[in-house]
C-alpha atoms as a PDB file:
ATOM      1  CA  UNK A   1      65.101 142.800  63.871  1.00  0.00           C
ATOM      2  CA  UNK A   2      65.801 142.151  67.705  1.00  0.00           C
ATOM      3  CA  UNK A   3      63.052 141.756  69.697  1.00  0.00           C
ATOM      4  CA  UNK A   4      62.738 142.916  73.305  1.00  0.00           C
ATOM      5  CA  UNK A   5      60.224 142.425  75.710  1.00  0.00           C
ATOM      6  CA  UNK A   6      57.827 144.921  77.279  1.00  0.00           C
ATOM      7  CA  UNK A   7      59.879 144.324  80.771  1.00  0.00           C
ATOM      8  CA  UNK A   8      63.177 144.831  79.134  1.00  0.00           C
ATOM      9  CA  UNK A   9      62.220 148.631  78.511  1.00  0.00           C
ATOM     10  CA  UNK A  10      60.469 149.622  81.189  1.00  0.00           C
ATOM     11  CA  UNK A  11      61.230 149.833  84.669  1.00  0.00           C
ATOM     12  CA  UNK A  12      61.018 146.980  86.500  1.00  0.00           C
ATOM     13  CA  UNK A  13      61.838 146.900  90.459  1.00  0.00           C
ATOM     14  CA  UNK A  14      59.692 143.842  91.902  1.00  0.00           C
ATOM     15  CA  UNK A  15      63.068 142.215  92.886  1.00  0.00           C
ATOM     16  CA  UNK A  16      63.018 144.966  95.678  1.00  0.00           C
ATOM     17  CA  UNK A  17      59.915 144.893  96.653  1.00  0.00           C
ATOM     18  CA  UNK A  18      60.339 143.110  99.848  1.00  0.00           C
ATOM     19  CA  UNK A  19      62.468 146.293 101.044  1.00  0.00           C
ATOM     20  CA  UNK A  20      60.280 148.929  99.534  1.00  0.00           C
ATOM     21  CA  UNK A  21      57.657 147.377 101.496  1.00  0.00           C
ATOM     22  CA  UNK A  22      59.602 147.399 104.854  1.00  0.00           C
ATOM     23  CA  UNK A  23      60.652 151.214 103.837  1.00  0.00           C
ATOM     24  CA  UNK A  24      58.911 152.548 107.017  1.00  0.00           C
ATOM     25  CA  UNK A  25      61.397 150.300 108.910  1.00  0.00           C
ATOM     26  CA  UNK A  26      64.477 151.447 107.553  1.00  0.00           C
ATOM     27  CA  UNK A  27      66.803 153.619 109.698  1.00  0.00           C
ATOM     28  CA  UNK A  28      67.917 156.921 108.155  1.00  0.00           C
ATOM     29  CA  UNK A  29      71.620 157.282 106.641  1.00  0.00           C
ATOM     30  CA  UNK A  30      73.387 160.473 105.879  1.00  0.00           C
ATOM     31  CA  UNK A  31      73.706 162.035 101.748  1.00  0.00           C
ATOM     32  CA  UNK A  32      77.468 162.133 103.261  1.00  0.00           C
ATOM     33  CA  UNK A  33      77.358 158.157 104.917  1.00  0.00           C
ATOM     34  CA  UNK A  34      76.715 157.027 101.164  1.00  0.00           C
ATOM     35  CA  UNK A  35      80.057 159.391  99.746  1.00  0.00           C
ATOM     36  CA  UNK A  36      82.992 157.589 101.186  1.00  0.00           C
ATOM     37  CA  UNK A  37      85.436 158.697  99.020  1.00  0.00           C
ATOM     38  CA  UNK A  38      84.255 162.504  99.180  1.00  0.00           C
ATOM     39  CA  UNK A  39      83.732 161.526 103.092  1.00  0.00           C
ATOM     40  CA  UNK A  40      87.365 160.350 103.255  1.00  0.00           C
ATOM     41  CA  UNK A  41      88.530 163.547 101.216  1.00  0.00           C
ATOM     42  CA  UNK A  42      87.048 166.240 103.928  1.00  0.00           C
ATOM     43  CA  UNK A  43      88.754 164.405 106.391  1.00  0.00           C
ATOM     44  CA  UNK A  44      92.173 164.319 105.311  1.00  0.00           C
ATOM     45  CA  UNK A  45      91.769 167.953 104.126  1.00  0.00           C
ATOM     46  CA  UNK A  46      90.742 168.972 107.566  1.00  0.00           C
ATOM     47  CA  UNK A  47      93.152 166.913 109.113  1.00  0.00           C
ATOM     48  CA  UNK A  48      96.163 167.922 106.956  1.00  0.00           C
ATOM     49  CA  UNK A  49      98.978 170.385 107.108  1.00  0.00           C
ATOM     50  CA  UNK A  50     101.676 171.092 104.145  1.00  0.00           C
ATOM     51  CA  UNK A  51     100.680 173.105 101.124  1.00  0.00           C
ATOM     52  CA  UNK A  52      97.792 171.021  99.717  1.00  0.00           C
ATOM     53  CA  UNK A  53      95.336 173.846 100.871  1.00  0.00           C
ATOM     54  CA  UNK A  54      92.464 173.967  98.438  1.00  0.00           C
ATOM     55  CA  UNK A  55      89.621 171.105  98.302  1.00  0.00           C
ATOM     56  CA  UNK A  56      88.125 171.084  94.793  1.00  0.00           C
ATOM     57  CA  UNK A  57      84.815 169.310  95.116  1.00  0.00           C
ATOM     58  CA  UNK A  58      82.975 168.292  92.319  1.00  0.00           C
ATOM     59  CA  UNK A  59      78.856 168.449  92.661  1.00  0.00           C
ATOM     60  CA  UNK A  60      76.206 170.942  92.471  1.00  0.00           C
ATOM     61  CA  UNK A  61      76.748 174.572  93.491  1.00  0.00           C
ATOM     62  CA  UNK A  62      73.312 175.012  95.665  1.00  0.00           C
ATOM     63  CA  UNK A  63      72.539 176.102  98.823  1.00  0.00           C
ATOM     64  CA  UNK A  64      71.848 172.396  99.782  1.00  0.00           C
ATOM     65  CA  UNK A  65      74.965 170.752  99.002  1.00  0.00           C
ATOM     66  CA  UNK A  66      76.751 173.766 100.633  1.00  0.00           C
ATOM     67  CA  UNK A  67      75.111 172.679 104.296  1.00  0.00           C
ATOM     68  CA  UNK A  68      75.961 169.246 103.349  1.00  0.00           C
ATOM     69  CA  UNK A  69      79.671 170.624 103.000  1.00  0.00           C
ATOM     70  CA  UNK A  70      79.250 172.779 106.358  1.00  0.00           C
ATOM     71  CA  UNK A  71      78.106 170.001 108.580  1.00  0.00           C
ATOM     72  CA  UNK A  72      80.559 167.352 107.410  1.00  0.00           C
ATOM     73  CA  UNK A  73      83.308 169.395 107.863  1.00  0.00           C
ATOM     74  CA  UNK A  74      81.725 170.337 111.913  1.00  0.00           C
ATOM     75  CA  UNK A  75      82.042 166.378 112.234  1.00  0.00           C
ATOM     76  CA  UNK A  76      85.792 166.603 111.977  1.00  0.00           C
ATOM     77  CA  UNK A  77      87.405 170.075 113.092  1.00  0.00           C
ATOM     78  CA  UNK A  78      86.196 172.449 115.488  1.00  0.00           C
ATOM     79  CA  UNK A  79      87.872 175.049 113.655  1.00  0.00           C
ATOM     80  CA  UNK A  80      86.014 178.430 111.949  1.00  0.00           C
ATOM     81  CA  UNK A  81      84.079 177.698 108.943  1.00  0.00           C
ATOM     82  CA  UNK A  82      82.246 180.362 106.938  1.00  0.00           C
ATOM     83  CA  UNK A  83      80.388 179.301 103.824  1.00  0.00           C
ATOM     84  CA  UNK A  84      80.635 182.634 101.230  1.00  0.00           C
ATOM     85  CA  UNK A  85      77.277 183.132  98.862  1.00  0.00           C
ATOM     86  CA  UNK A  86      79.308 186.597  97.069  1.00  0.00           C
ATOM     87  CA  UNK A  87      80.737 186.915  93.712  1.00  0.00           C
ATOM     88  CA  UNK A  88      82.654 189.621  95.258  1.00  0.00           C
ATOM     89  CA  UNK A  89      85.863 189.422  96.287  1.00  0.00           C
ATOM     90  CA  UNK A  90      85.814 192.323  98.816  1.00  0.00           C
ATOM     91  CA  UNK A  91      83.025 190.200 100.653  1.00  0.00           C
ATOM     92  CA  UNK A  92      85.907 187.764 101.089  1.00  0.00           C
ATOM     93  CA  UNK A  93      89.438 190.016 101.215  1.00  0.00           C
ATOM     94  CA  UNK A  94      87.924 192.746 103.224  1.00  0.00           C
ATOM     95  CA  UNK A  95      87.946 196.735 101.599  1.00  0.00           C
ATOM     96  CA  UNK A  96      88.844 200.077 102.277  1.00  0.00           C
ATOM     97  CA  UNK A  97      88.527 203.735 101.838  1.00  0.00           C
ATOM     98  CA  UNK A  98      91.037 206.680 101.983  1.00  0.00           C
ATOM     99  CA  UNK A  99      90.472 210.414 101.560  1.00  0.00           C
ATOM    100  CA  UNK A 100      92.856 212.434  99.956  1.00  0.00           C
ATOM    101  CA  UNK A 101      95.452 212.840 101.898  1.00  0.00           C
ATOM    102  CA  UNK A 102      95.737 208.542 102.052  1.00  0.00           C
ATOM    103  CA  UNK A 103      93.874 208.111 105.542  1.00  0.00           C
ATOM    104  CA  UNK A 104      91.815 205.097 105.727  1.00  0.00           C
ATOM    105  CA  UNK A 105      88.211 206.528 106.922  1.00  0.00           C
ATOM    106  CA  UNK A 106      86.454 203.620 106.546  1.00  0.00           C
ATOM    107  CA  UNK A 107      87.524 199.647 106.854  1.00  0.00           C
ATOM    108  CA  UNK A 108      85.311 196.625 105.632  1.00  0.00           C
ATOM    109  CA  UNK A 109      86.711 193.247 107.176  1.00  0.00           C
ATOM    110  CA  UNK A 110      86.133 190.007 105.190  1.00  0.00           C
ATOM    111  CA  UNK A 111      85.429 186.739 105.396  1.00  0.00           C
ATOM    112  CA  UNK A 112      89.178 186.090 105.952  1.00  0.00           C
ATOM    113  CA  UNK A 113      89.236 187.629 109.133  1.00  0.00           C
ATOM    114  CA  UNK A 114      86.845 185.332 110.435  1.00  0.00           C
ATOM    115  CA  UNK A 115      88.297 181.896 109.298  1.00  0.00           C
ATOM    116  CA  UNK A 116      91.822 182.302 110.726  1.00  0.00           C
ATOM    117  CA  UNK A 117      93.565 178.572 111.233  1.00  0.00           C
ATOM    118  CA  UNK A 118      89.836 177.673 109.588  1.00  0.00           C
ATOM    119  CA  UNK A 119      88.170 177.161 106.509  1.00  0.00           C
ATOM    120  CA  UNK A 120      86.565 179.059 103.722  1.00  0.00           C
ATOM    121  CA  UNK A 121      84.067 177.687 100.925  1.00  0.00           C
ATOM    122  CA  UNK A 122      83.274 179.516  98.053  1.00  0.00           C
ATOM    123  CA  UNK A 123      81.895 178.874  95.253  1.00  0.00           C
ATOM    124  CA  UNK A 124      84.168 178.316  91.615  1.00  0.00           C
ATOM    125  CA  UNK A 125      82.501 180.844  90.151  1.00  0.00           C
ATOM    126  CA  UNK A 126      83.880 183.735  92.220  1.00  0.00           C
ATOM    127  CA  UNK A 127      87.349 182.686  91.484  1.00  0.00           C
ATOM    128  CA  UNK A 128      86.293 182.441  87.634  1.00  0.00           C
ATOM    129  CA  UNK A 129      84.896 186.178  87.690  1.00  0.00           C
ATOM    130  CA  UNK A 130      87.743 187.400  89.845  1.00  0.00           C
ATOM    131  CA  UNK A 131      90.530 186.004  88.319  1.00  0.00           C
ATOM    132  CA  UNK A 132      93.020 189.116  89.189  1.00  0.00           C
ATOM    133  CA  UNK A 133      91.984 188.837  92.861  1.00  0.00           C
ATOM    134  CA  UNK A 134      92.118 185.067  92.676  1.00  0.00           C
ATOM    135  CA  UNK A 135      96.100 185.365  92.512  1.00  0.00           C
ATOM    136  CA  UNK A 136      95.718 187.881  95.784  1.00  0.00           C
ATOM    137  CA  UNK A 137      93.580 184.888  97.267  1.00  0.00           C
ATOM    138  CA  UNK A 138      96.703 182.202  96.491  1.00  0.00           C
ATOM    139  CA  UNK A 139      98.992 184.424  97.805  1.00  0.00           C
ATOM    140  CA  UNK A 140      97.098 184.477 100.991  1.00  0.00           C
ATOM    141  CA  UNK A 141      96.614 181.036 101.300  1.00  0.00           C
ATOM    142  CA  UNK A 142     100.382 180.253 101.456  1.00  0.00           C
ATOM    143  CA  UNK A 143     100.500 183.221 104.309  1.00  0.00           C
ATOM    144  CA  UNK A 144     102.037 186.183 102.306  1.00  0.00           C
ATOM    145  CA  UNK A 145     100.473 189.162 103.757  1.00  0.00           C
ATOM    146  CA  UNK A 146      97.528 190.588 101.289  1.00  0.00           C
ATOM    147  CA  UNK A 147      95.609 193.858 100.810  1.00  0.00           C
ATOM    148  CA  UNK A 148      91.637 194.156 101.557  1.00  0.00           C
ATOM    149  CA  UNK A 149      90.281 196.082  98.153  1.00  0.00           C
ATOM    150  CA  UNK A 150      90.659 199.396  97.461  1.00  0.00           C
ATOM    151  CA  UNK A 151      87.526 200.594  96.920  1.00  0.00           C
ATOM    152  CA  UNK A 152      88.686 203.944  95.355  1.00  0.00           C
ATOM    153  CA  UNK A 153      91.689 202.675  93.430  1.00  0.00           C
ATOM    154  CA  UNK A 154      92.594 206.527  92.626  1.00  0.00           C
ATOM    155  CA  UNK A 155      93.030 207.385  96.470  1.00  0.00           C
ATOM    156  CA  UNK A 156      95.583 204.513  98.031  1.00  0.00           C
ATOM    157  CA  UNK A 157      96.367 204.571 101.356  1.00  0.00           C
ATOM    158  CA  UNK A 158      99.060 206.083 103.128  1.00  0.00           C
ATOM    159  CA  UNK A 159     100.194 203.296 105.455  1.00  0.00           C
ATOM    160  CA  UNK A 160      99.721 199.816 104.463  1.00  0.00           C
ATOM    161  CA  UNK A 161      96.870 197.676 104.984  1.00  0.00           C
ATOM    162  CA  UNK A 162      98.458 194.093 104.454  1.00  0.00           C
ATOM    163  CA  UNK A 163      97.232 191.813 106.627  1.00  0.00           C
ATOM    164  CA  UNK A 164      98.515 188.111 106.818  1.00  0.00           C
ATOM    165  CA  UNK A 165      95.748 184.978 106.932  1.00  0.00           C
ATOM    166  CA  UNK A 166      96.157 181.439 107.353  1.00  0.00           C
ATOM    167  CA  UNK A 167      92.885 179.040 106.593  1.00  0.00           C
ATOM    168  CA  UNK A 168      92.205 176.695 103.936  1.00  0.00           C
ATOM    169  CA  UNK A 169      89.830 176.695 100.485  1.00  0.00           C
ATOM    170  CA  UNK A 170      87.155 175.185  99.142  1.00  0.00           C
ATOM    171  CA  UNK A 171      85.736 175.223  95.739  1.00  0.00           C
ATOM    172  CA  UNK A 172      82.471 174.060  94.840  1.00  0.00           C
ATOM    173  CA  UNK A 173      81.840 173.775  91.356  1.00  0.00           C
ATOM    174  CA  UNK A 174      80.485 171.178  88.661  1.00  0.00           C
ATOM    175  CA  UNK A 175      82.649 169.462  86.104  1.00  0.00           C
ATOM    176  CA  UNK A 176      82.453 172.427  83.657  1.00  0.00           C
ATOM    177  CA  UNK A 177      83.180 174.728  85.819  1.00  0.00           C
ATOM    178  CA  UNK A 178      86.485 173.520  87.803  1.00  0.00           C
ATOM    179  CA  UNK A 179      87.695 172.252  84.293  1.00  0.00           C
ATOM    180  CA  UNK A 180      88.167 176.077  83.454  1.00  0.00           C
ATOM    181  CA  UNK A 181      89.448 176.888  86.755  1.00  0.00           C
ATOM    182  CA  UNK A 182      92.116 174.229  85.714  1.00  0.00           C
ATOM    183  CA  UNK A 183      92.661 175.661  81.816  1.00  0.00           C
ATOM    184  CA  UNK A 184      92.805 179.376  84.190  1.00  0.00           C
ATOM    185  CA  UNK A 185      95.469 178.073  86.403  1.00  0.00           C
ATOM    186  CA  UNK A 186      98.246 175.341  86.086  1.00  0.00           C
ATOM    187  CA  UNK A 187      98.751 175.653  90.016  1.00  0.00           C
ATOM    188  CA  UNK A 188      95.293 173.646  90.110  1.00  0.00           C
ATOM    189  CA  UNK A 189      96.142 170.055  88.750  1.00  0.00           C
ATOM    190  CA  UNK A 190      99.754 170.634  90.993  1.00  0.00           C
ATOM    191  CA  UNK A 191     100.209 169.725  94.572  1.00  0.00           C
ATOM    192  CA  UNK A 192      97.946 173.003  96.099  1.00  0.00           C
ATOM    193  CA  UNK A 193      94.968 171.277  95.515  1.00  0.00           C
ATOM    194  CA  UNK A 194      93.438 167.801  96.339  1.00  0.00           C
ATOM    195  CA  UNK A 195      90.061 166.606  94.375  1.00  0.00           C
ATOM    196  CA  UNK A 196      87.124 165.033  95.283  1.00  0.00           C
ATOM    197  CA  UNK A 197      83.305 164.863  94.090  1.00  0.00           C
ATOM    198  CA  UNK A 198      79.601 164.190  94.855  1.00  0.00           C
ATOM    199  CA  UNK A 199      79.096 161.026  93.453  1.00  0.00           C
ATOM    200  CA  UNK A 200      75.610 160.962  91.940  1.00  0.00           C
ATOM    201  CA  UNK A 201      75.010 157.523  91.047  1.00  0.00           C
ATOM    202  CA  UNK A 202      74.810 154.197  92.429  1.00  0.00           C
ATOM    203  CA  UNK A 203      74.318 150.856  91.377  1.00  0.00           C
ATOM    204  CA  UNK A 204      71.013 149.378  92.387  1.00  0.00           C
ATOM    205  CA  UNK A 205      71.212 145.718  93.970  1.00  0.00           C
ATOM    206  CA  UNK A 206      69.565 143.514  96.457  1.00  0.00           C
ATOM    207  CA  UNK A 207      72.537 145.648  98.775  1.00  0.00           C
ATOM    208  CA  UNK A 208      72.690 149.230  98.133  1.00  0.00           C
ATOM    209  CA  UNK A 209      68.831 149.155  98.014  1.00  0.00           C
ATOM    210  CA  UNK A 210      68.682 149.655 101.714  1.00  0.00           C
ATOM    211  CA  UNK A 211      71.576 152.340 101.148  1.00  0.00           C
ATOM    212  CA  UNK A 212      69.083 154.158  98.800  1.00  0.00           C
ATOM    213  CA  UNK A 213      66.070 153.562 101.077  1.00  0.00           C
ATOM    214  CA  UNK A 214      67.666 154.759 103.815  1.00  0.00           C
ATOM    215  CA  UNK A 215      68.957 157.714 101.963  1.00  0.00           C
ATOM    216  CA  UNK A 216      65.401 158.371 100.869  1.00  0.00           C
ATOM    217  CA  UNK A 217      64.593 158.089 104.715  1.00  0.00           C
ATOM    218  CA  UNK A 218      66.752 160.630 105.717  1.00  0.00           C
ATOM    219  CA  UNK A 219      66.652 163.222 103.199  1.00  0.00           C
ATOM    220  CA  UNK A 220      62.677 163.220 104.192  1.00  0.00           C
ATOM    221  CA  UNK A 221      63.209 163.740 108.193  1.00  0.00           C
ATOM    222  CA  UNK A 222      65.932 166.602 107.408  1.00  0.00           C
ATOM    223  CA  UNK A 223      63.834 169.215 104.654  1.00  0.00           C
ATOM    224  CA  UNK A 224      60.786 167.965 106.105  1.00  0.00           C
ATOM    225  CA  UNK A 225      59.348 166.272 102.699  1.00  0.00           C
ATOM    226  CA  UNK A 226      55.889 163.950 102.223  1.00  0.00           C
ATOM    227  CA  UNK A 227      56.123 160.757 103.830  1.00  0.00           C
ATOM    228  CA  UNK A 228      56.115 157.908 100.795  1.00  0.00           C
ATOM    229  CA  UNK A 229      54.250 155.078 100.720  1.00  0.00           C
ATOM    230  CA  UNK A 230      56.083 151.768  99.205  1.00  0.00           C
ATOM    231  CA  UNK A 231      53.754 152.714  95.726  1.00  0.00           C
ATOM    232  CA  UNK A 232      55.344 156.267  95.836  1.00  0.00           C
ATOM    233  CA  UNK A 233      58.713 155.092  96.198  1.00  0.00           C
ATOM    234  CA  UNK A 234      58.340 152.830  93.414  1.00  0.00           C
ATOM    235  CA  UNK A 235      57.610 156.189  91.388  1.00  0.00           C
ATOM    236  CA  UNK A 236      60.564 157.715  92.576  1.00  0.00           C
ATOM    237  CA  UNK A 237      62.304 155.162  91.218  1.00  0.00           C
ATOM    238  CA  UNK A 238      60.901 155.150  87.783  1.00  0.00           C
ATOM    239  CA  UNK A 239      61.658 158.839  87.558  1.00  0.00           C
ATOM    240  CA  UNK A 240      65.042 158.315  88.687  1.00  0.00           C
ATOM    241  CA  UNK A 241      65.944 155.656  85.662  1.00  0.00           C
ATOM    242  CA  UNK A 242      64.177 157.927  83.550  1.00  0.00           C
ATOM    243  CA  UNK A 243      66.518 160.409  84.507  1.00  0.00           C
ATOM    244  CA  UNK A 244      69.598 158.140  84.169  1.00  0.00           C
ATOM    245  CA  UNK A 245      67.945 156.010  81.802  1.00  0.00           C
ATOM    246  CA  UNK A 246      69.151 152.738  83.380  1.00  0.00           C
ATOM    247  CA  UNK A 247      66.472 151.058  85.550  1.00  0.00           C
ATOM    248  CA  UNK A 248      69.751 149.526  87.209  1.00  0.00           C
ATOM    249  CA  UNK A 249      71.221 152.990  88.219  1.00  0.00           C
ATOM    250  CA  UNK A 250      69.616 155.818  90.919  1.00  0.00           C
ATOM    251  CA  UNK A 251      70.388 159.281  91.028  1.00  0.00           C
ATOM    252  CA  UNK A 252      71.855 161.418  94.374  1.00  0.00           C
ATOM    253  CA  UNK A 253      70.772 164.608  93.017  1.00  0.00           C
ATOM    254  CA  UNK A 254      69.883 166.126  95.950  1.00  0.00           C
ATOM    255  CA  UNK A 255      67.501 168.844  94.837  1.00  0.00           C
ATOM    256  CA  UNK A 256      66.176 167.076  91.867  1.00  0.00           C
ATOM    257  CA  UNK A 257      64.913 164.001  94.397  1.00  0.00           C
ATOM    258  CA  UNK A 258      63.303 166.820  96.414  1.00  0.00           C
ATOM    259  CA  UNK A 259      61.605 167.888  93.347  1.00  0.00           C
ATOM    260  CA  UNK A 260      60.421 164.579  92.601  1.00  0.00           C
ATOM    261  CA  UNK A 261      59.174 163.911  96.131  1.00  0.00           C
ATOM    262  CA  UNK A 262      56.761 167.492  95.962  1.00  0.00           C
ATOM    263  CA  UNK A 263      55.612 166.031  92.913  1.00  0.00           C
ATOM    264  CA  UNK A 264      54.516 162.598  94.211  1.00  0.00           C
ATOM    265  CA  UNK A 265      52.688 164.079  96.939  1.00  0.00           C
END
């Protein structure tokens, strides 16, 4: 039998410690400063013409990784942005209602209206539930003029309501969740789309510590969390290799570090 000392299986950070103590020293860095690759990804996409116009971003579909989204993309374009929380597509496509005689009495605009030559984020799931309306959405996206929804399918409208839109998609969504957007839709893994992800580990070294200290810094000034001491953030890091279980790795997870820091205090 292999022996393994108490140290080897527990965590151990007292190779940091010099940093952790100097944490109240450490200037803050950005969730987004620490994502270069996902970083480099909004940029291009914002940047961009041709018909890659869908961002795929892999990560957590909350409300905090959705400001994380909104911001970063403010750093590049000055163009519309409008962040949609609905599972319904008329929130997004706009609807409408005729009488009998096929006037339109009554006309909802969407989201689309208010991104034109901008950007819309949504989350995977409302393409998932919607997947009829997500081939209206496509349509749309390469400029064909589309319908807002019919609220009363039985009573269409006289005179047609297409309306043409040009903006650009993103889709939040975790692993799961994008891989059966994929199985729902070749056009995903083809040229429409381009890829990119939260990462939501990092190695720990004597070089990304300050990365993760200064993360730590940061992500307390902006939701307004406990001030840690160097002893607390030595907790924080046990809990995080708990969670990874590798002392050597630390976790991004936004919300689940937020958690972590309510507990501490």
């Amino acid at each position: 039998m292999k022996q393994e000392s108490w140290q080897a299986v527990t965590p151990q950070f007292d190779k940091f410690s010099t940093s952790i103590d100097n944490y109240s020293n450490q200037n803050p860095i950005e969730l987004l400063d620490i994502q270069p690759r996902l970083k480099a990804a909004i940029s291009q996409f914002s940047l961009s013409n041709g018909v890659t116009r869908v961002l795929l971003v892999n990560g957590q579909d909350n409300p905090f990784h959705n400001a994380l989204l909104t911001e970063a993309f403010s750093e590049f374009t000055d163009k519309p942005f409008k962040l949609c929380e609905s599972l319904t597509m008329a929130d997004v496509l706009g609807s409408y209602k005729a009488d009998e005689h096929g006037t339109v009495v009554t006309q909802t605009e969407g989201l689309l209206s208010q991104v034109q030559n901008g950007f819309l984020c949504v989350s995977a799931n409302l393409l998932l539930t919607n997947p009829v309306t997500w081939l209206t959405l496509k349509s749309a996206l390469f400029g064909h003029a589309v319908e807002p929804i019919n609220v009363n399918p039985k009573l269409p409208a006289k005179e047609s309501c297409l309306q043409p839109y040009n903006f650009k998609l993103i889709v939040l969504g975790n692993r799961e969740q994008l891989a059966d957007l994929d199985f729902q839709d070749q056009d995903i893994h083809s040229g429409l789309c381009m890829f990119s992800e939260y990462e939501p580990e990092l190695a720990l070294n004597d070089e990304s510590i300050g990365l993760y200290l200064g993360y730590i810094q940061w992500l307390t000034a902006k939701y307004q969390l406990p001030n840690l001491t160097p002893s607390a953030i030595k907790r924080l890091m046990v809990a995080g290799a708990r969670l990874t279980e590798d002392q050597a790795i630390c976790h991004w997870i936004l919300f689940g570090t937020s958690l972590s820091f309510k507990k501490l205090h």
